[in-house]
N, C-alpha and C. Protein backbone atom coordinates (compact mmCIF):
# COMPACT_ATOMS: atom_id res chain seq x y z
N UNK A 1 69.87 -29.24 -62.18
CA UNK A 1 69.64 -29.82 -60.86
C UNK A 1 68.72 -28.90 -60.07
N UNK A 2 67.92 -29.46 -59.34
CA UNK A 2 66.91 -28.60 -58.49
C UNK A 2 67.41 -27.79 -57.77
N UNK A 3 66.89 -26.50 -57.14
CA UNK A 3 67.47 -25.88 -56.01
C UNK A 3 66.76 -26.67 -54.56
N UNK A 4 67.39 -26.81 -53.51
CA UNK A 4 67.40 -27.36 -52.52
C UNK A 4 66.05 -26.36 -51.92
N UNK A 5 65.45 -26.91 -50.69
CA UNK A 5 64.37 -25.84 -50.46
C UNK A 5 65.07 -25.40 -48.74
N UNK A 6 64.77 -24.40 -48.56
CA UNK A 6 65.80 -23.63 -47.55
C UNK A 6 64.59 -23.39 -46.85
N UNK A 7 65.43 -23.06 -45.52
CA UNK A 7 64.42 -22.92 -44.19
C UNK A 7 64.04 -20.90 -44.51
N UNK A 8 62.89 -21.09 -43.07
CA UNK A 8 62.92 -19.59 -42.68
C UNK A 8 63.36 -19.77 -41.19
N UNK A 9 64.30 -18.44 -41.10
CA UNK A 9 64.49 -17.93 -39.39
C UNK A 9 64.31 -16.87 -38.94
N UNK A 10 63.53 -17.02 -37.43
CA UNK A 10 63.18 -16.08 -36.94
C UNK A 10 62.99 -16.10 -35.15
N UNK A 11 64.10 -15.29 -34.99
CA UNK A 11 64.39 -15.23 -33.66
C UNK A 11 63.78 -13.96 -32.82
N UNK A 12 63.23 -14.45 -31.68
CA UNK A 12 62.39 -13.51 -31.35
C UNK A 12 62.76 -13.29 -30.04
N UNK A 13 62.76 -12.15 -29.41
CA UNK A 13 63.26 -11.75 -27.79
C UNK A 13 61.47 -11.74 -27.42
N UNK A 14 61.55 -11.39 -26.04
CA UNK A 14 60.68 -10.98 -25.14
C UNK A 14 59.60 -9.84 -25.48
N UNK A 15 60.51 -8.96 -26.26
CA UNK A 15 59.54 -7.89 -26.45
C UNK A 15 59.51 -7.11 -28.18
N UNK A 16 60.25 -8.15 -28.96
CA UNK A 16 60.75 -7.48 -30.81
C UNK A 16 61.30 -8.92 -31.50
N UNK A 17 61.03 -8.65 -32.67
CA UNK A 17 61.82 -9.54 -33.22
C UNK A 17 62.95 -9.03 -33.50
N UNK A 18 63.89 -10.24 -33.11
CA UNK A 18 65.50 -9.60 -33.25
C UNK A 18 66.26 -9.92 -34.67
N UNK A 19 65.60 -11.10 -35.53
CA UNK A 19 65.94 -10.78 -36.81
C UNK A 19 65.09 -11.88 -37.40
N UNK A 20 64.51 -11.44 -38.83
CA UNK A 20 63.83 -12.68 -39.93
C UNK A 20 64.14 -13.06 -40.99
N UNK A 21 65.24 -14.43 -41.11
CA UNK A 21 65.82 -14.39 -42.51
C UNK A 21 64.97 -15.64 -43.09
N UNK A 22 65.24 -15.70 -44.16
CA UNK A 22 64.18 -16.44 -45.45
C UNK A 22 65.77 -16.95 -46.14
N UNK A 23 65.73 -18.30 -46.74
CA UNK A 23 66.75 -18.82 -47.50
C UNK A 23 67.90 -19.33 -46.90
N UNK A 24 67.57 -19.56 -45.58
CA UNK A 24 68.68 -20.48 -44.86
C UNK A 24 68.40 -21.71 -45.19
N UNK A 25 70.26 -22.11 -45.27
CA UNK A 25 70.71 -23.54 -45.84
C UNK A 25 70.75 -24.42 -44.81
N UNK A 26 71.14 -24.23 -43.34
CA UNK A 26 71.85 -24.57 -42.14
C UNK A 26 71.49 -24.04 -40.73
N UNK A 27 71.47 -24.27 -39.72
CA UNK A 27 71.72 -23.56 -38.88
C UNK A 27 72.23 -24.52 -37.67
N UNK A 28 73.28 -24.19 -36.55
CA UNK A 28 73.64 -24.52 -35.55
C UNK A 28 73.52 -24.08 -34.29
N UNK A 29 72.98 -24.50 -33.59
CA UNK A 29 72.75 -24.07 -31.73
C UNK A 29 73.16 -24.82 -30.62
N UNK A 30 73.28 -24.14 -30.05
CA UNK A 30 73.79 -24.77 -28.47
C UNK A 30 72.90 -24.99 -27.49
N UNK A 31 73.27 -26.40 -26.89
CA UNK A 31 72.19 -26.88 -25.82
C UNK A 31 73.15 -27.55 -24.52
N UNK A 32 72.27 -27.66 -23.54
CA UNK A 32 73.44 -28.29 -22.52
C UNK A 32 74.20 -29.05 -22.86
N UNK A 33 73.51 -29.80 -24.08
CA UNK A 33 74.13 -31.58 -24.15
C UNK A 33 75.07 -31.37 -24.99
N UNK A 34 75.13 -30.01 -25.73
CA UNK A 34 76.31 -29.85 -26.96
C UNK A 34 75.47 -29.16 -27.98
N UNK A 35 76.34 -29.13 -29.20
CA UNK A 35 75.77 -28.46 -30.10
C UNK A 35 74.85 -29.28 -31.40
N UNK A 36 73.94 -28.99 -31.89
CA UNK A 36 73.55 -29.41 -32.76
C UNK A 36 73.24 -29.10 -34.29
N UNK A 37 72.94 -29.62 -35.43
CA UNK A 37 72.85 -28.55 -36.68
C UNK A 37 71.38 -29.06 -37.17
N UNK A 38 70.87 -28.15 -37.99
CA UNK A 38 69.39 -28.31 -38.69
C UNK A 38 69.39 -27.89 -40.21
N UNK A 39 69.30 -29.00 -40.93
CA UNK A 39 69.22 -28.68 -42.02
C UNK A 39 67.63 -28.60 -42.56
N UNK A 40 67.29 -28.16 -44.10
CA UNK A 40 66.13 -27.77 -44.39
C UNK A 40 65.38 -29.31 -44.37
N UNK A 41 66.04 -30.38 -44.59
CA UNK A 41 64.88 -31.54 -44.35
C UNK A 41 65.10 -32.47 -43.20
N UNK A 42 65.59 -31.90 -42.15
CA UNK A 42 65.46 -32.72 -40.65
C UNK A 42 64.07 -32.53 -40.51
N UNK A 43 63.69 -34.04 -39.69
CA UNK A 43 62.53 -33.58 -38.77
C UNK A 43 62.28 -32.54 -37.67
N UNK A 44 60.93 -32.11 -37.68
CA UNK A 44 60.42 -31.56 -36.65
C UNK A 44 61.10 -31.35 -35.40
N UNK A 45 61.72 -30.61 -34.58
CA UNK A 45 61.92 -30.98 -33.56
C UNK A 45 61.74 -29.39 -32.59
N UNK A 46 61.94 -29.50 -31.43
CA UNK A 46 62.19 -28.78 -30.28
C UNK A 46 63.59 -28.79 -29.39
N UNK A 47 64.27 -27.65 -28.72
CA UNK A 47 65.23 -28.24 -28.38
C UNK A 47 65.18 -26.88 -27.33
N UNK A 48 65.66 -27.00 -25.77
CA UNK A 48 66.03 -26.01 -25.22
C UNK A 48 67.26 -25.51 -25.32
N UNK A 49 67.76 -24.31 -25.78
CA UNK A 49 68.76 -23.61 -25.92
C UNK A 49 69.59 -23.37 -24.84
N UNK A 50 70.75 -23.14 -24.27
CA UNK A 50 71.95 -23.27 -23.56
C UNK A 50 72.51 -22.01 -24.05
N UNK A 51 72.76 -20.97 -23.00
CA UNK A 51 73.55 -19.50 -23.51
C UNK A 51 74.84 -20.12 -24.76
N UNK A 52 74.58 -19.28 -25.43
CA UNK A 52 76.01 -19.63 -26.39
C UNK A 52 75.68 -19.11 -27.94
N UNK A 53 76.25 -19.36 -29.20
CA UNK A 53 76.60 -18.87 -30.52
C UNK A 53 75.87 -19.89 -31.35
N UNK A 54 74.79 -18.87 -31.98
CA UNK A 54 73.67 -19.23 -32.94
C UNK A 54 74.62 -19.15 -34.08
N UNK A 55 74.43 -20.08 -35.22
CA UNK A 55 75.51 -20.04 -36.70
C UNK A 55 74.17 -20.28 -37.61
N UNK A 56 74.02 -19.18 -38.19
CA UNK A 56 73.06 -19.54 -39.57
C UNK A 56 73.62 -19.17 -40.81
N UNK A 57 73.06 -19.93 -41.98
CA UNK A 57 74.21 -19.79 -42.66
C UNK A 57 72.60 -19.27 -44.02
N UNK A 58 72.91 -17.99 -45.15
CA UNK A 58 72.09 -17.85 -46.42
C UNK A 58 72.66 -17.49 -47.37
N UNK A 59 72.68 -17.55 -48.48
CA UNK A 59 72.82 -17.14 -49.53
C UNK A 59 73.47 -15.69 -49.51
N UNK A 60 72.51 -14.59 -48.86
CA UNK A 60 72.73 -13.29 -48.99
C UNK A 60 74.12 -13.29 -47.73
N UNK A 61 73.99 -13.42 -46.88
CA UNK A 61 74.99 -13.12 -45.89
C UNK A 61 76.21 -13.95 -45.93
N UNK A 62 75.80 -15.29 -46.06
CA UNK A 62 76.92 -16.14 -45.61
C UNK A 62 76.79 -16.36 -44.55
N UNK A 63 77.61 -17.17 -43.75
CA UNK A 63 77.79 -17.65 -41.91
C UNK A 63 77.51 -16.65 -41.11
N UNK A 64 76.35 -16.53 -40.18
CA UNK A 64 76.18 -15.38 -39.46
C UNK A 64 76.59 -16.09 -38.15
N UNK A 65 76.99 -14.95 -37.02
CA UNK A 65 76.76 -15.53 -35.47
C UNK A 65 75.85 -14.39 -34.73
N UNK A 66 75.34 -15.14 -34.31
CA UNK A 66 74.25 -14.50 -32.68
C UNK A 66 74.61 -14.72 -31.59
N UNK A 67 75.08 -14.36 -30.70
CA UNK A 67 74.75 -15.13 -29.28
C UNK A 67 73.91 -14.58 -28.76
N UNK A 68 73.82 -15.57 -28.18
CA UNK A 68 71.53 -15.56 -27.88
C UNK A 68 71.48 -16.19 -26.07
N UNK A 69 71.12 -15.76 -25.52
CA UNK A 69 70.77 -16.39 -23.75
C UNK A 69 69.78 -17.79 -24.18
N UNK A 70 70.01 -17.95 -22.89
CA UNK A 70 69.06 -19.27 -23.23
C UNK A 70 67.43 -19.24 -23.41
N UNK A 71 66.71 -20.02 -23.93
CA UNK A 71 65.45 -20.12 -24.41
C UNK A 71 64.95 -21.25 -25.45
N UNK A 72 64.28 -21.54 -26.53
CA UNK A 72 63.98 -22.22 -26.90
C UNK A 72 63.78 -22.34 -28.58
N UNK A 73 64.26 -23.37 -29.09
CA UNK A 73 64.40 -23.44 -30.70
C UNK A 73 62.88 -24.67 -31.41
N UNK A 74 62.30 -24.53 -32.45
CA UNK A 74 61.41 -24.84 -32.37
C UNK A 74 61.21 -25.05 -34.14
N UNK A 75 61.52 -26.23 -34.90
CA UNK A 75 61.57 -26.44 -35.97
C UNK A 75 59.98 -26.85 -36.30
N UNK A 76 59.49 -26.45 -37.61
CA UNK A 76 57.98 -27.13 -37.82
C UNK A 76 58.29 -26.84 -39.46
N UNK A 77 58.68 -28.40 -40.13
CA UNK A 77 58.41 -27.71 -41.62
C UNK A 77 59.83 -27.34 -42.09
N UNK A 78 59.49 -25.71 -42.63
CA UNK A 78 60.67 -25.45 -43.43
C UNK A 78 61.18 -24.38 -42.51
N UNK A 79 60.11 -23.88 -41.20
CA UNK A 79 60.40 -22.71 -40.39
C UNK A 79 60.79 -23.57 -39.18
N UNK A 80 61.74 -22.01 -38.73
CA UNK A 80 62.83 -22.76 -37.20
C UNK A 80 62.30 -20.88 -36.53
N UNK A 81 61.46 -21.57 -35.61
CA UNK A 81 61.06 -20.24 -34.46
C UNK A 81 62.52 -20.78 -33.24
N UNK A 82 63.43 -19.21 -33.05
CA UNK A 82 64.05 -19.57 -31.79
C UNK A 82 63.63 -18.10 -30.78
N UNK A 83 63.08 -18.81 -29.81
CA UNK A 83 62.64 -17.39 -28.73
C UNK A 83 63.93 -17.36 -27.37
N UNK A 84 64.61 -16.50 -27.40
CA UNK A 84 65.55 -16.14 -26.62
C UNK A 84 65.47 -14.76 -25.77
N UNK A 85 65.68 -14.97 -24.33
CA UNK A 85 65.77 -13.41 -23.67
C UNK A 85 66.53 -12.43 -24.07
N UNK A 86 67.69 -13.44 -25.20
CA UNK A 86 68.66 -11.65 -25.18
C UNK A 86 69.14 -12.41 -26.33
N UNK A 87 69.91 -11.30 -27.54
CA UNK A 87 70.45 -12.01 -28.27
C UNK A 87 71.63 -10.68 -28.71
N UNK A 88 72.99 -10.53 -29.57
CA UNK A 88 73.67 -9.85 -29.63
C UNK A 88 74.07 -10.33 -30.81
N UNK A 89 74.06 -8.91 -32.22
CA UNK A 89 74.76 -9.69 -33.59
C UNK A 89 76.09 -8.93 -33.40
N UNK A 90 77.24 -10.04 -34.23
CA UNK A 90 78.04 -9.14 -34.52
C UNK A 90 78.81 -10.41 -35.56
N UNK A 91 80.07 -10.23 -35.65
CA UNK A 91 80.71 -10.89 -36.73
C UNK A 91 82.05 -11.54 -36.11
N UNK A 92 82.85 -11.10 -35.15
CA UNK A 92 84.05 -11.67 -34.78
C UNK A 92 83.51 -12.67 -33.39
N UNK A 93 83.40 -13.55 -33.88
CA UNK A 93 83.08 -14.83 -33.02
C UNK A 93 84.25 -15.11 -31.74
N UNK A 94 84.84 -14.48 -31.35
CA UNK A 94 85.82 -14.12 -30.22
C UNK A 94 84.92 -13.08 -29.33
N UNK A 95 84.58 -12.14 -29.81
CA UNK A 95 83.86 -10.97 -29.17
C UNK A 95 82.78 -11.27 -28.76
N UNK A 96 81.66 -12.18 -29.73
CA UNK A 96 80.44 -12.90 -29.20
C UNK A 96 80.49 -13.79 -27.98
N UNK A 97 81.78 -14.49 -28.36
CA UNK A 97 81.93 -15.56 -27.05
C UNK A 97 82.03 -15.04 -25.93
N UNK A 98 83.15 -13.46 -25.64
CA UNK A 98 83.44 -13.17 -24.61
C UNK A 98 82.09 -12.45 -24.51
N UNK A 99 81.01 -12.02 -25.12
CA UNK A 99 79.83 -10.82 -24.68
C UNK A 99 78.81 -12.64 -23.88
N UNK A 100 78.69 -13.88 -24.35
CA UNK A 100 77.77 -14.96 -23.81
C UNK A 100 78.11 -15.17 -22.14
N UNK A 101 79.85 -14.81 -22.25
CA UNK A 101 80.01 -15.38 -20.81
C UNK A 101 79.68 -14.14 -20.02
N UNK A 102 80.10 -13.00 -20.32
CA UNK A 102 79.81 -11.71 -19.58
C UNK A 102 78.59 -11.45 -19.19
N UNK A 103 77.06 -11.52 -20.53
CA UNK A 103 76.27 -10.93 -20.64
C UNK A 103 75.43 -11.97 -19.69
N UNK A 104 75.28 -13.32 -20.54
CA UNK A 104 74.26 -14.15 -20.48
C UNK A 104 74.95 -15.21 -19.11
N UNK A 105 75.88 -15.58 -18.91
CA UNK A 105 76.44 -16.61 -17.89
C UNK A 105 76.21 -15.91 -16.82
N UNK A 106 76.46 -14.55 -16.19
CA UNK A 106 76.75 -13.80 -15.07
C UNK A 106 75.14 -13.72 -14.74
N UNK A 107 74.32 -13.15 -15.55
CA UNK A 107 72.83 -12.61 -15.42
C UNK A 107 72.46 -14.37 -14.76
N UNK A 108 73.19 -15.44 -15.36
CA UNK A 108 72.33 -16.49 -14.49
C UNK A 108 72.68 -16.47 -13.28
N UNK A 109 74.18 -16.34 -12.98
CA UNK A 109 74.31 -16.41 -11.45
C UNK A 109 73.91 -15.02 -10.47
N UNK A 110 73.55 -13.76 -11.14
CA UNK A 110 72.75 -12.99 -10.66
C UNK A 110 71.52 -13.66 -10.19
N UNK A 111 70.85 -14.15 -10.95
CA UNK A 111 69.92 -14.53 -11.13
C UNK A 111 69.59 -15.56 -9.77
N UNK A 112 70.50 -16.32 -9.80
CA UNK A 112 70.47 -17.44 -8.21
C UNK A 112 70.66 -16.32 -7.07
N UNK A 113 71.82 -16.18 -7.29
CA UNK A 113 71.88 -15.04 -6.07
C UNK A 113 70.69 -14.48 -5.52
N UNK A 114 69.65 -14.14 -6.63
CA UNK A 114 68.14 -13.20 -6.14
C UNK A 114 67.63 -14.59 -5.73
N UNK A 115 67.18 -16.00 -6.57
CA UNK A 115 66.28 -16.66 -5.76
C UNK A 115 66.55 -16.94 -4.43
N UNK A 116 68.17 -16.84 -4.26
CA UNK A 116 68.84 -17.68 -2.95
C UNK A 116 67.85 -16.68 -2.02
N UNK A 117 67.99 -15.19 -2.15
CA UNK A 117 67.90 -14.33 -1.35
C UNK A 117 66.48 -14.38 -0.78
N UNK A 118 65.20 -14.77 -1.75
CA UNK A 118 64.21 -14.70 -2.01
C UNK A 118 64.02 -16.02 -1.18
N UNK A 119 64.38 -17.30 -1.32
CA UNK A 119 64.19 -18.61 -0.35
C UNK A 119 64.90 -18.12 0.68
N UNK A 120 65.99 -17.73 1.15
CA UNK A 120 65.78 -17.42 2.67
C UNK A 120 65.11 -16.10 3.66
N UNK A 121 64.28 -15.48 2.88
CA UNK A 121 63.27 -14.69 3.32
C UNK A 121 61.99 -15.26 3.02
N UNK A 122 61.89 -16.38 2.54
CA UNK A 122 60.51 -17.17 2.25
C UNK A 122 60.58 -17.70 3.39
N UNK A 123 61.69 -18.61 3.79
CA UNK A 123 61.65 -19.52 5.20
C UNK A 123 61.93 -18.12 5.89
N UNK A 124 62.39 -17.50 6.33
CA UNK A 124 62.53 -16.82 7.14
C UNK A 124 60.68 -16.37 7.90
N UNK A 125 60.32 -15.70 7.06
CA UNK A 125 58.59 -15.86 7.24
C UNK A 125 57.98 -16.50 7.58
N UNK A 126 58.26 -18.31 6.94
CA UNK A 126 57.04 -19.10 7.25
C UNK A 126 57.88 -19.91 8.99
N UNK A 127 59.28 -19.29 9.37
CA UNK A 127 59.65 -19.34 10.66
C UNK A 127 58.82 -18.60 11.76
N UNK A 128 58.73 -17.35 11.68
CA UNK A 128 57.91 -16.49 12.23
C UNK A 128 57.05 -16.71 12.24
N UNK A 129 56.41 -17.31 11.38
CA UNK A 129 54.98 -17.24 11.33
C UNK A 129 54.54 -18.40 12.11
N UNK A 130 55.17 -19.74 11.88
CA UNK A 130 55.17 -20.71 12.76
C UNK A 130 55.32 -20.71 14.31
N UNK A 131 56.50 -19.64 14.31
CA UNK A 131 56.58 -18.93 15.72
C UNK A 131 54.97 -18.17 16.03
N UNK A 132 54.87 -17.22 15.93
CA UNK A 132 53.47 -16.89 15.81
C UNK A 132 51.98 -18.00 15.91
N UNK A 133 52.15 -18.84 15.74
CA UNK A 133 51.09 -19.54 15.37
C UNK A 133 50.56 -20.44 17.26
N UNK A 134 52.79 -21.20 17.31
CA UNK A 134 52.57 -21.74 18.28
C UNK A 134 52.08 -20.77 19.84
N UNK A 135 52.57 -19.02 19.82
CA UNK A 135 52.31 -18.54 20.93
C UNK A 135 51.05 -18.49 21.56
């Protein structure tokens, strides 16, 4: 019987690649809408990523987990590009879960917190300035 033809993965941060495996059977990711799986002959697709637990599965390793921040997954072929701001390996999928909500959930609501801060010193300015304009 033939061997099946297996993907390549390669997940990439901001500034390194965070890992490149060759001979994946599978892989699973998380998106707002839920989770989804990619095997080596799905179509093409794109999908935006949702903080949460990357599952790839090869030959050499077996079932891996990542949790990865959010960013973007990007199938073409037999290769799956996923570009993520942050990603964390480890093996006890309890520990990953609790590092997604800590690491990656909090940094988003940091994250509002700064725009909030940032839109009310934007209006705050274009108040003044309006003030200013009419004197």
């Amino acid at each position: 019987m033939p061997r099946p033809t297996l993907m390549n993965l390669k997940v990439l941060l901001p500034f390194r690649i965070f890992a490149e495996k060759t001979g994946v059977s599978r892989i699973v990711a998380e998106t707002r809408e839920g989770s989804f799986g990619l095997l080596p002959r799905r179509l093409d697709c794109v999908a935006a990523l949702a903080p949460g637990i990357l599952i790839y599965e090869n030959e050499a390793e077996g079932e891996v987990y990542v949790a990865v921040d959010e960013g973007v997954l990007i199938k073409t072929g037999l290769d799956v590009l996923v570009s993520v701001r942050n990603a964390i390996a480890g093996t006890d999928l309890g520990q990953l879960r609790e590092a997604v909500e800590r690491e990656f959930l909090n940094l988003d609501e940091r994250e509002q917190a700064v725009r909030s801060v940032l839109a009310k010193m934007e209006s705050g300015f274009i108040l003044r300035l309006a003030e200013l304009h009419h004197e």
